[in-house]
C-alpha atoms as a PDB file:
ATOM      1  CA  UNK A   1      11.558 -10.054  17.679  1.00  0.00           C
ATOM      2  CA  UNK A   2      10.042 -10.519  21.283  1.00  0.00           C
ATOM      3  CA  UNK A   3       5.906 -10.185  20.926  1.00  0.00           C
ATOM      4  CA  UNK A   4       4.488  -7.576  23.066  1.00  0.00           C
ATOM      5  CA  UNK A   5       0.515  -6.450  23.990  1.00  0.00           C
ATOM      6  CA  UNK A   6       1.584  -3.185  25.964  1.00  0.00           C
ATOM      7  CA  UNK A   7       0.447  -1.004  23.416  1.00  0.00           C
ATOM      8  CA  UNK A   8      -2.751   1.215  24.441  1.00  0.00           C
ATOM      9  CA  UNK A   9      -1.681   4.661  24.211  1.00  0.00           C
ATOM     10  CA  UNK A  10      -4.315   7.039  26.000  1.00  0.00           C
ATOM     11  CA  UNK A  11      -5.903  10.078  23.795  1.00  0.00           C
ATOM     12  CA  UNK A  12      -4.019  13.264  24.219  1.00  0.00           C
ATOM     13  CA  UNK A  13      -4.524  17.025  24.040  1.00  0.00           C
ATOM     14  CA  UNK A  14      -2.165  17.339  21.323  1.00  0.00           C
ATOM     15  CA  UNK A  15      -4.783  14.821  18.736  1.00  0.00           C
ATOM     16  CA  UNK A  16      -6.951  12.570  19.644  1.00  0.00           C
ATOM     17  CA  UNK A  17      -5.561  10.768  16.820  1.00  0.00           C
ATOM     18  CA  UNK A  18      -4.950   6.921  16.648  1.00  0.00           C
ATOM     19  CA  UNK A  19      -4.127   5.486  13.381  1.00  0.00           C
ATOM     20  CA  UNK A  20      -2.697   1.553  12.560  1.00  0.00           C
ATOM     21  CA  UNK A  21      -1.270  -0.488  10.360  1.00  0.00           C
ATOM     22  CA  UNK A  22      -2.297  -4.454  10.806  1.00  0.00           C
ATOM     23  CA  UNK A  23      -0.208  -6.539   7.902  1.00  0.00           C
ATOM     24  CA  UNK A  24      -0.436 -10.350   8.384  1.00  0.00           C
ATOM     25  CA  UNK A  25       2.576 -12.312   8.011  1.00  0.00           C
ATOM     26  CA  UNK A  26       1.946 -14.520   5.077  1.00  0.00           C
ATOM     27  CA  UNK A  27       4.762 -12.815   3.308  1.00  0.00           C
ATOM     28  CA  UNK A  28       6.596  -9.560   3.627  1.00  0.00           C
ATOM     29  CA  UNK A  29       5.586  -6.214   2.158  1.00  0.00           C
ATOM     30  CA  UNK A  30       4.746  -5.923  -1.648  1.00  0.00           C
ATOM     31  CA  UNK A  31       4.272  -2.486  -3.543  1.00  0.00           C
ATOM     32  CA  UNK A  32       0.849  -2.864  -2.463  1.00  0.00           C
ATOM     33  CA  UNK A  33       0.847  -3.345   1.419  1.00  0.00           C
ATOM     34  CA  UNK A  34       3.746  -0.343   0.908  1.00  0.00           C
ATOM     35  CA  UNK A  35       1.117   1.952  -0.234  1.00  0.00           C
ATOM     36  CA  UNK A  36      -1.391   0.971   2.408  1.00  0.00           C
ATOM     37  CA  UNK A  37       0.968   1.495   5.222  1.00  0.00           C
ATOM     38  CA  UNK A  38       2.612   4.891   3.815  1.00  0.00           C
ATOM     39  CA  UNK A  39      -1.094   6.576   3.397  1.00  0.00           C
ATOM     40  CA  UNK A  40      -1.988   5.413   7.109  1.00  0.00           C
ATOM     41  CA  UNK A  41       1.437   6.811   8.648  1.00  0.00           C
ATOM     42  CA  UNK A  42       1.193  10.166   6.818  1.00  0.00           C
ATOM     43  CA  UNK A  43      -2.805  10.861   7.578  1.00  0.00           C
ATOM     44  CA  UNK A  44      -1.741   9.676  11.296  1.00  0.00           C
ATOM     45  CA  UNK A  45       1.361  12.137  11.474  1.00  0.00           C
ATOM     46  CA  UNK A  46       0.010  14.899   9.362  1.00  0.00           C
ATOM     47  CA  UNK A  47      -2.771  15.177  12.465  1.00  0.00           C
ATOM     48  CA  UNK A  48      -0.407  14.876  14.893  1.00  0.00           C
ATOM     49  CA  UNK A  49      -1.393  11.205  16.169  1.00  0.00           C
ATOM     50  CA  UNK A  50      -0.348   8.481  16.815  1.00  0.00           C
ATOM     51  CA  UNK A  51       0.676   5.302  14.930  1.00  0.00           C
ATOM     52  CA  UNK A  52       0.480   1.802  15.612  1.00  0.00           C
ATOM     53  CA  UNK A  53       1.692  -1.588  14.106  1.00  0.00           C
ATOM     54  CA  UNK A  54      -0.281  -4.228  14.782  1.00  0.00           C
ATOM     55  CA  UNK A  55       0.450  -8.226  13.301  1.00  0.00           C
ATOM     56  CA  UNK A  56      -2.419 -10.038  12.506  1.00  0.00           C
ATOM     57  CA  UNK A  57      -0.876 -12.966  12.813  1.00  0.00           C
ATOM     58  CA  UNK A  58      -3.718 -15.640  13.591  1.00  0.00           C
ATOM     59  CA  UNK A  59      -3.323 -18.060  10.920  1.00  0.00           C
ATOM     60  CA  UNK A  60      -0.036 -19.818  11.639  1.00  0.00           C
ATOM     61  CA  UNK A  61      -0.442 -22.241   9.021  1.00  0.00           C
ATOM     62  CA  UNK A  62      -0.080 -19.592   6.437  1.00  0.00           C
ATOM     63  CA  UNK A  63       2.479 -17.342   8.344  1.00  0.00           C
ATOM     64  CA  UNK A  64       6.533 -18.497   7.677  1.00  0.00           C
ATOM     65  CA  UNK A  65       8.596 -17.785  11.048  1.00  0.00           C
ATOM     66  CA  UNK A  66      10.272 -14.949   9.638  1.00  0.00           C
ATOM     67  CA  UNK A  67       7.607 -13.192   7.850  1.00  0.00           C
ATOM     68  CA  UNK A  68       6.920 -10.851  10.919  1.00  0.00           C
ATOM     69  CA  UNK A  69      10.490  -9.671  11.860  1.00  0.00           C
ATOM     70  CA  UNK A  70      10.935  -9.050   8.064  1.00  0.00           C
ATOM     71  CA  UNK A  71       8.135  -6.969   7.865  1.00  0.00           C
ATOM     72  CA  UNK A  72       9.030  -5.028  10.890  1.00  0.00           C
ATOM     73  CA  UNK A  73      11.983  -4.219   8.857  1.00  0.00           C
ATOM     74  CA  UNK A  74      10.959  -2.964   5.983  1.00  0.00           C
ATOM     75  CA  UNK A  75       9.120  -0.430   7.725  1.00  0.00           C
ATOM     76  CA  UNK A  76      12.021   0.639   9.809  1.00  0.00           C
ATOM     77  CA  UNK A  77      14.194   0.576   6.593  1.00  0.00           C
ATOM     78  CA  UNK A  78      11.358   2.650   4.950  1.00  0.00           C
ATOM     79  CA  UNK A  79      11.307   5.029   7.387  1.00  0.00           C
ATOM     80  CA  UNK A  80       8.035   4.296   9.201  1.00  0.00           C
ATOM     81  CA  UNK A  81       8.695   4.536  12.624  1.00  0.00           C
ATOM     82  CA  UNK A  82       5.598   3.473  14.632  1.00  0.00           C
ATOM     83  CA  UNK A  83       5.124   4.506  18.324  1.00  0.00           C
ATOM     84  CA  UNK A  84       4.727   2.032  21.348  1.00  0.00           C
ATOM     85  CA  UNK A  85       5.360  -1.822  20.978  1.00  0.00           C
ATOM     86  CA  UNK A  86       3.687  -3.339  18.251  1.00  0.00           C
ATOM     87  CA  UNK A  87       0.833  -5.801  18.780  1.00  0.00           C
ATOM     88  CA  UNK A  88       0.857  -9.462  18.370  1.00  0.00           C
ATOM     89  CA  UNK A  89      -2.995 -10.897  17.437  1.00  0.00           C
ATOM     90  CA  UNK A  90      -1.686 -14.240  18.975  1.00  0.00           C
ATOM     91  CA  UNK A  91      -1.100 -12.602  21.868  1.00  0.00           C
ATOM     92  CA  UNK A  92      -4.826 -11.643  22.469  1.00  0.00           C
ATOM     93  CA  UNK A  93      -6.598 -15.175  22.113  1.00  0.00           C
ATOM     94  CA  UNK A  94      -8.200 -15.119  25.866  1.00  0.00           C
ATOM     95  CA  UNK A  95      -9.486 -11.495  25.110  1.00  0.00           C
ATOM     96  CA  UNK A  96     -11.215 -12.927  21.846  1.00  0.00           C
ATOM     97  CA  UNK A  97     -12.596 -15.922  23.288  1.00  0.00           C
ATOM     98  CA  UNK A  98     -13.805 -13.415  25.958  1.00  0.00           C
ATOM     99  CA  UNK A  99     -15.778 -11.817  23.321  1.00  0.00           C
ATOM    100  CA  UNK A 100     -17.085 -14.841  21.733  1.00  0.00           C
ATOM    101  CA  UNK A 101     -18.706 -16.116  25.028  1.00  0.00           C
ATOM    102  CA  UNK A 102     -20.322 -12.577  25.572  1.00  0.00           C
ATOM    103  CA  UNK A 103     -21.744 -12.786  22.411  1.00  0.00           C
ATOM    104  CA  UNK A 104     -22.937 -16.250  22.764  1.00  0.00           C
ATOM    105  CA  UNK A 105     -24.190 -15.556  26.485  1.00  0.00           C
ATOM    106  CA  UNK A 106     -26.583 -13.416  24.703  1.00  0.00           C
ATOM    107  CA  UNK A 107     -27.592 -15.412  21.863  1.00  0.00           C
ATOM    108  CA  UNK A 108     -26.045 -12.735  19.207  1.00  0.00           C
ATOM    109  CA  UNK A 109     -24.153 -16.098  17.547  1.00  0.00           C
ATOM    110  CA  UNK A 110     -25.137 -19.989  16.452  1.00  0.00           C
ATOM    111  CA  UNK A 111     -23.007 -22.799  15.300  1.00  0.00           C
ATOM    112  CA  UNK A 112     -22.864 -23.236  11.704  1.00  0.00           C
ATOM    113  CA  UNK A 113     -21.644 -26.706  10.152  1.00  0.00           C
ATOM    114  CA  UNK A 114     -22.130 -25.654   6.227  1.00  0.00           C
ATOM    115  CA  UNK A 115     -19.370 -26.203   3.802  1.00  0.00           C
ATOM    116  CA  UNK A 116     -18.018 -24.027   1.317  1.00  0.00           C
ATOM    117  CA  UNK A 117     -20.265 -25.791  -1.543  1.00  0.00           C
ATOM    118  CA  UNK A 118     -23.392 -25.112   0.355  1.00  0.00           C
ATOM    119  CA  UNK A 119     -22.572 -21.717   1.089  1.00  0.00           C
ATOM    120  CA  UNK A 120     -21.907 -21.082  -3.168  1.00  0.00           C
ATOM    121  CA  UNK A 121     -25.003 -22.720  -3.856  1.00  0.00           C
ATOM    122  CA  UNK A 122     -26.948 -20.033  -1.567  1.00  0.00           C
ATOM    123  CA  UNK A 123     -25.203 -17.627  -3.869  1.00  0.00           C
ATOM    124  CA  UNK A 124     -22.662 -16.616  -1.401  1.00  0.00           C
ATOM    125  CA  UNK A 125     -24.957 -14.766   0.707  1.00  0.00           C
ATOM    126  CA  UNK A 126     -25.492 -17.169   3.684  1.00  0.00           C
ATOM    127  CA  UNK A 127     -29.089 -17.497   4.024  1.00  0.00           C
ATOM    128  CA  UNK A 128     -29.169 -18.281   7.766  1.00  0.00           C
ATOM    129  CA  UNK A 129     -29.876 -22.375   7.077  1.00  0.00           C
ATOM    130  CA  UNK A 130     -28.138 -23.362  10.716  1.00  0.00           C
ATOM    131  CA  UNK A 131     -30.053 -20.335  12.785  1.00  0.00           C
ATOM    132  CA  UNK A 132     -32.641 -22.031  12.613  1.00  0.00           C
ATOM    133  CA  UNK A 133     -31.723 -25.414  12.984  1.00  0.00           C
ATOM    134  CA  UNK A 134     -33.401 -27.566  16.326  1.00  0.00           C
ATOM    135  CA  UNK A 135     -30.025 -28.913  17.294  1.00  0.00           C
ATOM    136  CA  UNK A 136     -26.609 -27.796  17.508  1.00  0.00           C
ATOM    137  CA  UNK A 137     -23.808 -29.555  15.079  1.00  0.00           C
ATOM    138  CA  UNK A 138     -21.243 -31.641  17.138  1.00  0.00           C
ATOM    139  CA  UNK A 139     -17.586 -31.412  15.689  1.00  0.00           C
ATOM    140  CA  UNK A 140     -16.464 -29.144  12.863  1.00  0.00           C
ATOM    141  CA  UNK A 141     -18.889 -26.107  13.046  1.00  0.00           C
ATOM    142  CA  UNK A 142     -18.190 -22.225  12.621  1.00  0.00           C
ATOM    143  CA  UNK A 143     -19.770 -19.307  14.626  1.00  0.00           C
ATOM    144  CA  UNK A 144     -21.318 -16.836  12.846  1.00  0.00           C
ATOM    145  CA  UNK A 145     -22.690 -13.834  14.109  1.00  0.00           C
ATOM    146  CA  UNK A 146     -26.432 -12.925  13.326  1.00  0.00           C
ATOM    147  CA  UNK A 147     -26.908  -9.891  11.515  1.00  0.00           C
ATOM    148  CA  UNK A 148     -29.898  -7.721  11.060  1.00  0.00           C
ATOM    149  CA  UNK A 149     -32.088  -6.355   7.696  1.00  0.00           C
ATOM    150  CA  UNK A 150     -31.176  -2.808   8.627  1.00  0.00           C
ATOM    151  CA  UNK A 151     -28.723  -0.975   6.534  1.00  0.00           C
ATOM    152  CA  UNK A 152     -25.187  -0.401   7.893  1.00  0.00           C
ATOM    153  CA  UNK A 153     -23.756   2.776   6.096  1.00  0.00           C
ATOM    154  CA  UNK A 154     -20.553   5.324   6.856  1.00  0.00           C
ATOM    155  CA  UNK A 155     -19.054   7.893   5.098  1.00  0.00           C
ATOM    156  CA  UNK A 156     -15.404   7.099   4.071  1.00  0.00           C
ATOM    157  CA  UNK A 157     -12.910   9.957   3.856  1.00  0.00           C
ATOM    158  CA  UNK A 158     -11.939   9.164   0.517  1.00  0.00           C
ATOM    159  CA  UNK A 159     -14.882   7.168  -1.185  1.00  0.00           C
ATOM    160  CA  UNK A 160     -18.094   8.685   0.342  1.00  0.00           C
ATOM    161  CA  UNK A 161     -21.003   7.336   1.653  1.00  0.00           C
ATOM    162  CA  UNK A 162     -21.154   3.733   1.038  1.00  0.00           C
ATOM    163  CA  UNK A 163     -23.909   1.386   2.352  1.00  0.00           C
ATOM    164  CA  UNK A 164     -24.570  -2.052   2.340  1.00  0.00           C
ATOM    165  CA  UNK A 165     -27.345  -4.551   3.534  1.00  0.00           C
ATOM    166  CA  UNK A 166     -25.770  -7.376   5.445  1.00  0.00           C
ATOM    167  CA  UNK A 167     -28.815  -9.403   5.345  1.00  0.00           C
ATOM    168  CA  UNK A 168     -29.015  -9.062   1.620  1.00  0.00           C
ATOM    169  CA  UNK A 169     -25.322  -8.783   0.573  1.00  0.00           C
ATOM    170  CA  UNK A 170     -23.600 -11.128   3.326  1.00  0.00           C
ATOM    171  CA  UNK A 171     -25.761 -13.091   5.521  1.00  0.00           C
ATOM    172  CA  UNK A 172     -24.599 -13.960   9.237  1.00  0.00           C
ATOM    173  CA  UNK A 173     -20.804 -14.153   9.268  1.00  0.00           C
ATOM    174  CA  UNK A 174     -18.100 -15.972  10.687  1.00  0.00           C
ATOM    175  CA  UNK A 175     -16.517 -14.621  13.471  1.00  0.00           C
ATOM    176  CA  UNK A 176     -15.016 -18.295  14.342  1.00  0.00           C
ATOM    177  CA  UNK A 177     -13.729 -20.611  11.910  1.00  0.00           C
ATOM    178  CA  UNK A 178     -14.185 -24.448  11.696  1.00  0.00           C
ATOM    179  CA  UNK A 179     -10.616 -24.689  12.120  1.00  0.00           C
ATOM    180  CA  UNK A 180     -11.003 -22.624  15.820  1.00  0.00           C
ATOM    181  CA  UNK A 181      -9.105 -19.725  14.640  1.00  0.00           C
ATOM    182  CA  UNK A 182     -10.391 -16.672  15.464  1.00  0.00           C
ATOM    183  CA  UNK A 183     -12.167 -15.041  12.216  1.00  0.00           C
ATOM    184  CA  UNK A 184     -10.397 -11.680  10.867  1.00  0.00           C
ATOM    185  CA  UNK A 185     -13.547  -9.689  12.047  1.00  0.00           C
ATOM    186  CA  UNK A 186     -13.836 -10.014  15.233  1.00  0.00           C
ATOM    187  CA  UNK A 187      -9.936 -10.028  15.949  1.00  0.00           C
ATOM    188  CA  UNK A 188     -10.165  -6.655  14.086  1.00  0.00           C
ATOM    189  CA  UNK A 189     -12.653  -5.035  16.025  1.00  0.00           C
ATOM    190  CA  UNK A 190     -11.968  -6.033  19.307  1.00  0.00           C
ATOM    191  CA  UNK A 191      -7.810  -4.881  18.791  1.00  0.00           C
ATOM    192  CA  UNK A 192      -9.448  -1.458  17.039  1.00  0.00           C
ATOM    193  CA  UNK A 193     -11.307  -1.380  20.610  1.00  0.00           C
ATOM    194  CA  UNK A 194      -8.643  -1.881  22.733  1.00  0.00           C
ATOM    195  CA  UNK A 195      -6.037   0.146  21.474  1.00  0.00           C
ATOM    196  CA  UNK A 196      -8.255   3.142  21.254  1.00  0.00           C
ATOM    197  CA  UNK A 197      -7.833   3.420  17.475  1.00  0.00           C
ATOM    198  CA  UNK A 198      -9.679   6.395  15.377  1.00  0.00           C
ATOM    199  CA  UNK A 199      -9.210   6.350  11.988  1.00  0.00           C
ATOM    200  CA  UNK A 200      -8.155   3.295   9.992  1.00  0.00           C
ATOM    201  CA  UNK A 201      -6.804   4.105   6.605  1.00  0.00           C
ATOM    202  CA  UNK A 202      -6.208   0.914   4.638  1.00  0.00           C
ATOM    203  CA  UNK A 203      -6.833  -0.834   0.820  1.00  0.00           C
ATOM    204  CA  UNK A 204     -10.146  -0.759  -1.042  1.00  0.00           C
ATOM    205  CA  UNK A 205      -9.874  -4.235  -1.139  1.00  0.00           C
ATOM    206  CA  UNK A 206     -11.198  -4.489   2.872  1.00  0.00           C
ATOM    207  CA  UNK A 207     -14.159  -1.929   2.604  1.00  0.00           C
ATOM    208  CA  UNK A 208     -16.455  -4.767   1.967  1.00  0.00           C
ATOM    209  CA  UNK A 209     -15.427  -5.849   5.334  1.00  0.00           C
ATOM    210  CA  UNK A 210     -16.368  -2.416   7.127  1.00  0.00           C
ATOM    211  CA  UNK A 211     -19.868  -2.745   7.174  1.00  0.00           C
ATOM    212  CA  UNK A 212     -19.067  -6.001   9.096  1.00  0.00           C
ATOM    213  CA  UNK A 213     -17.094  -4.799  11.351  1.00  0.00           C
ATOM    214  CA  UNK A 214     -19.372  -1.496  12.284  1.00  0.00           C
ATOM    215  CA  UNK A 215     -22.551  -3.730  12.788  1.00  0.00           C
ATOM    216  CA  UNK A 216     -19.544  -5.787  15.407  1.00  0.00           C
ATOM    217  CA  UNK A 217     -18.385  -2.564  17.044  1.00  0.00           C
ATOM    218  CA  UNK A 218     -22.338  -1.416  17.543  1.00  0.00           C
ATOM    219  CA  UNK A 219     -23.411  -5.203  18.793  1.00  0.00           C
ATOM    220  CA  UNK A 220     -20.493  -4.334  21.249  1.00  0.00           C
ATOM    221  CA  UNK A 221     -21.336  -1.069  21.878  1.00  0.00           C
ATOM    222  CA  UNK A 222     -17.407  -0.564  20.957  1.00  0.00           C
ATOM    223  CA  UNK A 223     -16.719   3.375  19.758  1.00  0.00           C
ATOM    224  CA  UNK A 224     -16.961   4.752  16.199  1.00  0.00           C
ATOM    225  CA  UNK A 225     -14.164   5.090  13.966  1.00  0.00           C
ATOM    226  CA  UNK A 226     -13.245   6.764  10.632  1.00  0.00           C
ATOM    227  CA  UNK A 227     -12.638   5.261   8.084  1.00  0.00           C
ATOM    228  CA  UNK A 228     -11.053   5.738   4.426  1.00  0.00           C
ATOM    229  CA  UNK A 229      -9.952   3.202   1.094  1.00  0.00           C
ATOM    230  CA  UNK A 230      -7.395   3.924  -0.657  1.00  0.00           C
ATOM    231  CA  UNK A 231      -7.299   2.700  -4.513  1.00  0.00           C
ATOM    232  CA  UNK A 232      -5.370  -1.227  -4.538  1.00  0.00           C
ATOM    233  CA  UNK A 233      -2.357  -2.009  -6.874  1.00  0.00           C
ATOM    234  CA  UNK A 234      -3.274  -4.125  -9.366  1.00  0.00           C
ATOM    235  CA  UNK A 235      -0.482  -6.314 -12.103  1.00  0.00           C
ATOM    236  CA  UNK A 236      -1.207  -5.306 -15.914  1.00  0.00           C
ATOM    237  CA  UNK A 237      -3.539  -7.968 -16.161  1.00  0.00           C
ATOM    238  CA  UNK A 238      -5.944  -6.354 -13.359  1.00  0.00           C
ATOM    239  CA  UNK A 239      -5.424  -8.578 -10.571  1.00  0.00           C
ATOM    240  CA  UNK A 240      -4.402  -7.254  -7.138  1.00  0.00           C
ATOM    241  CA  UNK A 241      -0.789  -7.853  -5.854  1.00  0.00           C
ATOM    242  CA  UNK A 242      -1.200  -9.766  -2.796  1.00  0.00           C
ATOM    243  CA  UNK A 243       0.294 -12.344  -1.185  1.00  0.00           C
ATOM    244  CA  UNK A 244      -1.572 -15.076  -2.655  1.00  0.00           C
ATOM    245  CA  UNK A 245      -0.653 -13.984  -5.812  1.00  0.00           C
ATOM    246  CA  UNK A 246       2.985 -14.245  -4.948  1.00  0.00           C
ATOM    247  CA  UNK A 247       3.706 -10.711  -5.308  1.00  0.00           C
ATOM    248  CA  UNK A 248       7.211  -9.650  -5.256  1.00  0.00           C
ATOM    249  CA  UNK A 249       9.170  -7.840  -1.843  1.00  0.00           C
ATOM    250  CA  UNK A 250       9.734  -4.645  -2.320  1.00  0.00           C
ATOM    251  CA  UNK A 251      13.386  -3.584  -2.229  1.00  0.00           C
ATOM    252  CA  UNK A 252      14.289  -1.216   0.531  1.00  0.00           C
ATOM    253  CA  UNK A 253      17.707  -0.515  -0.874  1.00  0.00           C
ATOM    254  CA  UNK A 254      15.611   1.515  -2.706  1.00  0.00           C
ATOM    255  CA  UNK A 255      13.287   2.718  -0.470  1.00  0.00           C
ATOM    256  CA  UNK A 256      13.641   6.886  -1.273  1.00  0.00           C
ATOM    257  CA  UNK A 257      12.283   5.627  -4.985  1.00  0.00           C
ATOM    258  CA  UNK A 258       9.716   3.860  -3.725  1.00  0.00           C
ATOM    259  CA  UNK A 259       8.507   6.271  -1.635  1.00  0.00           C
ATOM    260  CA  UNK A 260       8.341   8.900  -4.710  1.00  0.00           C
ATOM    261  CA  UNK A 261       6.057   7.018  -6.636  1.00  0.00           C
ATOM    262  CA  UNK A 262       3.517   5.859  -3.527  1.00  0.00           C
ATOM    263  CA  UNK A 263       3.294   9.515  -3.161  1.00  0.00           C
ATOM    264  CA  UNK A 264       2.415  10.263  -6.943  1.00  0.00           C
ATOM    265  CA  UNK A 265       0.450   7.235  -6.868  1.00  0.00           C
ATOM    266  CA  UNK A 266      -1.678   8.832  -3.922  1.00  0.00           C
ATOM    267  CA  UNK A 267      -2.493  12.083  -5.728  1.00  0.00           C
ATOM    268  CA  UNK A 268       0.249  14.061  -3.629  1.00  0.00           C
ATOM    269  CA  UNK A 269       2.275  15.480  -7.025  1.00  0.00           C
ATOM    270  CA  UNK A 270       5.713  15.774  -4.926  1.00  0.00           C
ATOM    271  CA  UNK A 271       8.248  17.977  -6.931  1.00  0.00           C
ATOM    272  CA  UNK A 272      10.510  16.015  -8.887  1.00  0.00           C
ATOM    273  CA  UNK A 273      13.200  17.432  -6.723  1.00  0.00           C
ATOM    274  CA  UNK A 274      12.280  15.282  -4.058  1.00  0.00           C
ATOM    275  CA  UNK A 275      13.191  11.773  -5.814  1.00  0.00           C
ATOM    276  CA  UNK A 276      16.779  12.450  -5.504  1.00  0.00           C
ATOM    277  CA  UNK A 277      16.179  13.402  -1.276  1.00  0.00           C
ATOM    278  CA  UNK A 278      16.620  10.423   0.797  1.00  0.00           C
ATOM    279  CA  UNK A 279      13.570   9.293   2.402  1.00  0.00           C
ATOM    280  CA  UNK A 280      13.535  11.017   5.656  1.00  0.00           C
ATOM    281  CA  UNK A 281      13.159  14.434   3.580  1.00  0.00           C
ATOM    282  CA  UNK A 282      10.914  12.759   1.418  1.00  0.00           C
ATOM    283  CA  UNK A 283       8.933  11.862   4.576  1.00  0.00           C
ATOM    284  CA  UNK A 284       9.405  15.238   6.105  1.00  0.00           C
ATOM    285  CA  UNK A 285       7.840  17.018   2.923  1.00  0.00           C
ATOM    286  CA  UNK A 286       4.921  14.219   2.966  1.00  0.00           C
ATOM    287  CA  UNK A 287       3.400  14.980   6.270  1.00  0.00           C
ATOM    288  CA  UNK A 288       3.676  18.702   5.477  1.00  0.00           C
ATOM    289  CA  UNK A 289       1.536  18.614   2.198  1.00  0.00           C
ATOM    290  CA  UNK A 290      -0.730  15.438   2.865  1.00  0.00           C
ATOM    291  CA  UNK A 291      -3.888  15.397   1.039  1.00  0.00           C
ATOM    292  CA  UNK A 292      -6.674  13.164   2.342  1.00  0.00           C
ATOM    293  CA  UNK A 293      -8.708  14.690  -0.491  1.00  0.00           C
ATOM    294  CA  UNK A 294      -6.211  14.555  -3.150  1.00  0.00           C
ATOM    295  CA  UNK A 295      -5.948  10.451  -3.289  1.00  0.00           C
ATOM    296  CA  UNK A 296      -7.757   9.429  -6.245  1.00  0.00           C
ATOM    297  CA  UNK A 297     -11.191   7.866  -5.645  1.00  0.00           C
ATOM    298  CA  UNK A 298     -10.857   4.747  -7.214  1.00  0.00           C
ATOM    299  CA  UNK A 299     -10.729   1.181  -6.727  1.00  0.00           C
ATOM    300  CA  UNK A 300      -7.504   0.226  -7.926  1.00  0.00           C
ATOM    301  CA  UNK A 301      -4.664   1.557  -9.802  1.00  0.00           C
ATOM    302  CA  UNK A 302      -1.767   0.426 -12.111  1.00  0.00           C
ATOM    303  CA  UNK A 303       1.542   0.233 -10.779  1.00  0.00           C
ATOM    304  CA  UNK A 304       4.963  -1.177 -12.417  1.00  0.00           C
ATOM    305  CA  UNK A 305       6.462  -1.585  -9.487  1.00  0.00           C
END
């Protein structure tokens, strides 16, 4: 599927609305990644916005040639019809790098050449050790982004006011691996930028990740968004299905099924008459009746599936 970046839809009078869905393409979609993608397209559509796909696809290493095309499929055999072209993260290295030398123009970042056993033994809160080192490391060295001891806080949709110390709880992060990939959080932020995105509905599992990315956007002086986590799936023995874990595909042959239970599994009690509809009534019923407020405020939930 040809990669395209023309995908920067201008606010309208209809909604000022902008919502996304950003899988990366380490595998295609599990029951989990499903659920993620079905609560942003119905908060987007129930407000009468706009919704985006966007591949985060900047760790090729870990991202099989097919993974993208497949997930692009699944959504389209789902039912998920995004609008525009969707976005290729590969596609935007000379914007990131862009960034990067801003930020390091004005001293906002610093080299960092500690390894993955130092940064454990500092308790996993990086304690600033190359910030304040005389010279710079010569091969093999991260970029991290200095942070500050002021709180960054936001009040998500679903969860509530959450607030975290990034001094205390992370430490200057990476925005710049060793490896010279671009790190997930500044991709994130500067593709949230430039496609004008507003809300960002997506997995408990990333809220950690939002103070981050707020302290990012104000460093940039990049807009505010909204934000809201839904509960993750997790396997009987409490782990999240991911990837990693070698969760299994869902099956879109039988896609109106799986649709029913994301919907009870986001607090939207559809009528049992709707299993047997296919899923473009399902869909149809979903955007009528969606609940922000209804999705259970939790971290994770069980699923079969």
């Amino acid at each position: 599927m040809p990669k395209s970046t023309t995908v920067h839809p201008e606010k309208n009078s209809a909604s000022d609305y902008i919502g996304r869905f950003a899988p990366s393409p380490t595998g295609p979609l599990h029951f989990g990644s499903l659920l993620a993608a079905l609560a942003s397209f119905l908060d987007a559509r129930a407000n009468q916005g706009s919704w985006l796909v966007r591949i985060e696809d900047l760790d090729p290493p870990r991202e099989p040639a097919a993974c993208a095309g497949l997930i692009l499929q699944q959504l389209t055999d789902l039912g998920l019809h995004w609008d525009g072209g969707v976005l290729y993260q590969s596609t935007r290295l000379e914007a990131y790098e862009l960034i990067l030398k801003q930020l390091q123009a004005e001293e906002l970042c610093f080299p960092c050449d500690c390894t993955r056993a130092q940064i454990k033994a500092m308790g996993n809160v990086y304690d600033g050790s190359c910030r304040r080192r005389i010279s710079a490391p010569t091969k093999d060295f991260a970029v991290r982004l200095k942070v500050d001891a002021a709180d960054v806080s936001f009040e998500d949709l679903i969860q509530g006011h959450y607030v975290q110390n990034l001094t205390e709880d992370v430490g200057d992060f990476v925005i710049r691996r060793k490896d010279k990939l671009f790190a997930y959080q500044l991709a994130v932020v500067a593709d949230d930028e430039m496609q004008n995105i507003t809300h960002v509905i997506r997995g408990y599992d990333l809220i950690d990740s939002t103070a981050r990315q707020i302290f990012l956007q104000q460093t940039l002086n990049y807009s505010k968004l909204e934000y809201a986590h839904i509960p993750i799936i997790v396997d009987k023995m409490g782990q999240k299905l991911s990837k990693q874990a070698f969760a299994p595909s869902i099956d879109t042959d039988h896609a109106a099924s799986l649709i029913y239970q994301s919907l009870n599994l986001l607090g939207q009690s559809p009528p049992t008459a709707l299993e047997k509809e296919n899923t473009q009534q399902q869909l149809q019923w979903a955007i009528k009746n969606w609940d922000l407020q209804a999705v259970p405020k939790l971290g994770s939930l069980f699923s079969s599936k």
